[in-house]
Protein backbone atom coordinates (compact mmCIF):
# COMPACT_ATOMS: atom_id res chain seq x y z
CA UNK A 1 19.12 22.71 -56.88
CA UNK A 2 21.26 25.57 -58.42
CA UNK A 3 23.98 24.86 -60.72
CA UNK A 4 26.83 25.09 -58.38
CA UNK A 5 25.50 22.58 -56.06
CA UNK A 6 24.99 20.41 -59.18
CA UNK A 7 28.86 20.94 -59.94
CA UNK A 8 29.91 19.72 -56.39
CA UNK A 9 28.68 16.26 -57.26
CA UNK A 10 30.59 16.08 -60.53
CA UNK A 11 33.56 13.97 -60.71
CA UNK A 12 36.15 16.98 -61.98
CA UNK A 13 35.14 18.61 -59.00
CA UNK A 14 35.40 15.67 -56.80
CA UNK A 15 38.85 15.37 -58.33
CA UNK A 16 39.50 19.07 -57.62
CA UNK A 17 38.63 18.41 -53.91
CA UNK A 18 41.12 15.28 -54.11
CA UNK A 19 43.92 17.36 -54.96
CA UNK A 20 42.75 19.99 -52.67
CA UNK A 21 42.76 22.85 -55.05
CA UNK A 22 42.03 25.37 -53.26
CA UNK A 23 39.10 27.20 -55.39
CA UNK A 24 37.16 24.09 -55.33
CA UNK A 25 38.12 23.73 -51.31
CA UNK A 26 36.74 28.10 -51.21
CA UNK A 27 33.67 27.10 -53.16
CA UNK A 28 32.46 24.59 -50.31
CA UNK A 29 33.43 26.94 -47.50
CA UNK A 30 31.25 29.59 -48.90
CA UNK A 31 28.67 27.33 -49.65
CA UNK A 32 28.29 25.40 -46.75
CA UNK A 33 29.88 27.78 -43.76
CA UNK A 34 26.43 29.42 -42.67
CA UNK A 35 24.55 26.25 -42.69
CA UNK A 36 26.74 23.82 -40.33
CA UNK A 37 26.62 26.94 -37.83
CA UNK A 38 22.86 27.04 -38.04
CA UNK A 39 22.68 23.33 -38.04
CA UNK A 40 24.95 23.56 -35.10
CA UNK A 41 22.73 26.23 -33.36
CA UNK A 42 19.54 23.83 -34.32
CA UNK A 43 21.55 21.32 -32.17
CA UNK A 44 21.12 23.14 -29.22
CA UNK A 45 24.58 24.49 -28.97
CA UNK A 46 25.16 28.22 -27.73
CA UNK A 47 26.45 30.73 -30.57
CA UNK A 48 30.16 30.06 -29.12
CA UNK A 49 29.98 26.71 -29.48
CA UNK A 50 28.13 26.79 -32.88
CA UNK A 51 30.99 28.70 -33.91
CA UNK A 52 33.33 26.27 -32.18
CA UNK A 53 31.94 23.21 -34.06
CA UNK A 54 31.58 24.85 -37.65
CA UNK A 55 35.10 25.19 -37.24
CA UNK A 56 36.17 21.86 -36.14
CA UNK A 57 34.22 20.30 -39.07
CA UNK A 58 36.28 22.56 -41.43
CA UNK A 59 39.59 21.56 -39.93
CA UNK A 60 39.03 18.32 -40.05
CA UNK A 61 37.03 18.34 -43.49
CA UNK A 62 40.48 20.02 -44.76
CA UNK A 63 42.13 17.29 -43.39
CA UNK A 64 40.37 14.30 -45.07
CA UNK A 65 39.58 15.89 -48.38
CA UNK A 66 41.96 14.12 -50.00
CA UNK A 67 40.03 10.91 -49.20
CA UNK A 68 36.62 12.36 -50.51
CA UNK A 69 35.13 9.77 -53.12
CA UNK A 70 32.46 11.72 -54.19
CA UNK A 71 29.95 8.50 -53.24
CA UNK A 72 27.95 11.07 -51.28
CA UNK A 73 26.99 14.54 -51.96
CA UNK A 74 29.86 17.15 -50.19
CA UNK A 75 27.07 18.57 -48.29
CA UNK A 76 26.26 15.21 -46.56
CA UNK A 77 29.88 14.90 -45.87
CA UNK A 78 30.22 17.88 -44.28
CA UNK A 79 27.15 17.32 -41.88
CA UNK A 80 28.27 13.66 -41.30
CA UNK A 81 31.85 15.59 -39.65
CA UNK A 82 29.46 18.42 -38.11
CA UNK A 83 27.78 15.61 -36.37
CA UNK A 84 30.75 13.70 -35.23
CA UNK A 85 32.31 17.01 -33.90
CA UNK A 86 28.85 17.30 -31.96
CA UNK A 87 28.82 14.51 -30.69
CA UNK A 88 32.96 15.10 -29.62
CA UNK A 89 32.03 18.19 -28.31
CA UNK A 90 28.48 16.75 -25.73
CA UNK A 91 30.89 13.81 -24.43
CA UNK A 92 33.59 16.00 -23.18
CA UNK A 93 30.99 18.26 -21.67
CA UNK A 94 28.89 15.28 -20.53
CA UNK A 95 27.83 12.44 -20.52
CA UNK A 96 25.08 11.47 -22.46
CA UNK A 97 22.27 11.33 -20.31
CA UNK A 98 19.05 8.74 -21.43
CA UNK A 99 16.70 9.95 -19.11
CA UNK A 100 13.46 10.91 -21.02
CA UNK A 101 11.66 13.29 -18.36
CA UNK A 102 8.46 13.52 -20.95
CA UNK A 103 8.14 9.55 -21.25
CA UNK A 104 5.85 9.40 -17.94
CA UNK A 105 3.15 12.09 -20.11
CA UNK A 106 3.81 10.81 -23.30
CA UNK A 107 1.02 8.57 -23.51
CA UNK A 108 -1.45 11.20 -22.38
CA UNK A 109 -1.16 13.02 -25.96
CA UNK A 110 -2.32 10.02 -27.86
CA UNK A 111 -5.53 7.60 -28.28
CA UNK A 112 -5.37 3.58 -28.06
CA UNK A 113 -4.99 3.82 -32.26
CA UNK A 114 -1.92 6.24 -31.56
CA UNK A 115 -3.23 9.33 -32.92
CA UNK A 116 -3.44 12.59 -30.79
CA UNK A 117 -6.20 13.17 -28.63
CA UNK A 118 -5.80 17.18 -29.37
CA UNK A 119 -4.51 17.97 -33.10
CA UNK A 120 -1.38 20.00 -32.81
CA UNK A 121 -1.03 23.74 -33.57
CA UNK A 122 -0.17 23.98 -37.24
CA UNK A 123 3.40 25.80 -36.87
CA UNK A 124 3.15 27.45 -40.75
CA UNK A 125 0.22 29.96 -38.78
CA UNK A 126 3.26 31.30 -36.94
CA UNK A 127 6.09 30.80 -39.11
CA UNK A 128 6.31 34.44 -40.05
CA UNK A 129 6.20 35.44 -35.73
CA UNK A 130 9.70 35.58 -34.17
CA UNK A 131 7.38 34.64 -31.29
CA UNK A 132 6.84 31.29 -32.46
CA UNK A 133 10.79 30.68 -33.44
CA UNK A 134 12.03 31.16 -29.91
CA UNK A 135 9.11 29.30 -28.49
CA UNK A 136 9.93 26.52 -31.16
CA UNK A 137 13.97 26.97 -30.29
CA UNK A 138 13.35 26.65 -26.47
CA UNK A 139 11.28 23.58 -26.92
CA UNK A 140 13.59 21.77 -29.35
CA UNK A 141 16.58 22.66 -26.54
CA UNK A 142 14.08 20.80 -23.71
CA UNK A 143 14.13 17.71 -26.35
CA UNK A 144 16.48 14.48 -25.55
CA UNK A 145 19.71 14.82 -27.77
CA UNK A 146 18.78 11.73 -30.01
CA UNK A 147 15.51 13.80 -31.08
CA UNK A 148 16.94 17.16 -31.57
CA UNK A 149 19.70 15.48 -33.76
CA UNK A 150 16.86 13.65 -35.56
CA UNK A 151 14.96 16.95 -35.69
CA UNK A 152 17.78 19.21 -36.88
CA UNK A 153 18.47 16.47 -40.05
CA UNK A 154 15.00 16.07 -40.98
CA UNK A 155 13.73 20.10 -40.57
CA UNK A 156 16.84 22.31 -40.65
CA UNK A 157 18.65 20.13 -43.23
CA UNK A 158 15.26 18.54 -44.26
CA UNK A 159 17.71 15.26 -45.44
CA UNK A 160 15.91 12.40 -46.61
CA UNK A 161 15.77 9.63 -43.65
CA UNK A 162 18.00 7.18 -45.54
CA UNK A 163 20.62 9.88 -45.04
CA UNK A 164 19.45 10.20 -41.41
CA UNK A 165 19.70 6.92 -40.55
CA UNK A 166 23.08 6.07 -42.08
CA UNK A 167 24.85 9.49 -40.78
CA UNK A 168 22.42 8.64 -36.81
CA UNK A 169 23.49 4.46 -37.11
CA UNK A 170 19.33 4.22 -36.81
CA UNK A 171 17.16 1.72 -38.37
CA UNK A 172 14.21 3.53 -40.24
CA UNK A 173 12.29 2.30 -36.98
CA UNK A 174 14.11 3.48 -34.82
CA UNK A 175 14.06 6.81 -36.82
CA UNK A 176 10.49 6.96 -36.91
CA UNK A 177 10.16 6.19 -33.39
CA UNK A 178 12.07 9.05 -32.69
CA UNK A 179 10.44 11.36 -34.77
CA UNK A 180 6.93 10.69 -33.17
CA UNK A 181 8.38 11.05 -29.68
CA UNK A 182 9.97 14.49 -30.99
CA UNK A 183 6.47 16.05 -32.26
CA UNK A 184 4.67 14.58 -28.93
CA UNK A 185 7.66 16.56 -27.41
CA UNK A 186 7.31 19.60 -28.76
CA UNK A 187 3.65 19.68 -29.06
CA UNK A 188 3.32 19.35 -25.44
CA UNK A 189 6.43 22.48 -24.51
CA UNK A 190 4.30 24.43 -27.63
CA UNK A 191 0.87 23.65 -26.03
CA UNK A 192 2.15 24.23 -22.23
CA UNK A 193 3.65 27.78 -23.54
CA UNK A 194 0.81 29.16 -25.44
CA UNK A 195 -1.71 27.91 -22.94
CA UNK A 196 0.50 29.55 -19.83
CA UNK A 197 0.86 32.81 -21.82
């Protein structure tokens, strides 16, 4: 952690933020701007509306500053607004649809014990191929909206699942559920690709 996020956790600063001096207010913007619109993008939202939801969270961050007790870290803050503005944004697109197409072949990936019948490919072999990263972007957008969000927290933002699970409302069951589904997910759309190709 470098010394400037170390300073956002300090009380002067959180008393900065309080009385929104402005400094301490431009410090967190240029800290944090790129990653909500990444985290955004890892959400599945189109550059636009990455754009549009990085901005939200700063309006209404500016708005409730003031309020900031510095119980959390800024940064989780900041992606607890990102994710309510996400969630603002889906609903008055759509509504939230449950349907899990991939539940019907889920159980095909896995044994009785619930480990996988074919080990997955390990994704550091590729990590250097843009290749891999749109494969691994088209797959995560194919994902049910409770995964990706769990997805985007625990391997974009790689937050601990505490964090997760209080910012999501999940239990840590629920949370793990969801992550299993997610790899059985995306292990299937990466298998399907690369086999296809």
């Amino acid at each position: 952690m470098s010394a400037k996020q170390t300073t956002f956790n300090s009380p002067l600063f959180v008393e900065r933020l309080q009385k929104q001096d402005q400094k301490a207010i431009t410090e967190v913007v240029e800290a944090y701007s790129d990653h909500l619109y990444n985290a955004a993008l890892g959400m599945g939202f189109r550059s636009e509306e990455a754009q549009d939801v990085a901005h939200s969270t700063w309006m209404t961050f500016l708005e409730v500053v003031g309020r900031f007790e510095g119980r959390s870290h800024i940064r989780t803050f900041l992606f607890g607004i990102l994710y309510n503005k996400a969630r603002e944004l889906r609903r008055s697109k759509r509504k939230f649809d449950s349907y899990d197409p991939f539940d019907e072949e889920f159980d095909e990936l896995f044994d009785g014990s619930g480990h996988w019948i074919q080990r997955p490919i390990n994704p550091h072999k590729y990590s250097e191929n843009d290749e891999i990263l749109r494969v691994i972007q088209k797959c995560m957008d194919h994902l049910p909206q409770n995964q990706r969000d769990v997805f985007v927290y625990k391997l974009v933002l790689e937050e601990e699942s505490e964090v997760i699970c209080n910012e999501l409302g999940l239990s840590p069951t629920n949370l793990r559920q969801l992550i299993f589904r997610g790899k059985g997910h995306m292990k299937k759309c990466i298998d399907k690709i690369f086999e296809d190709s």
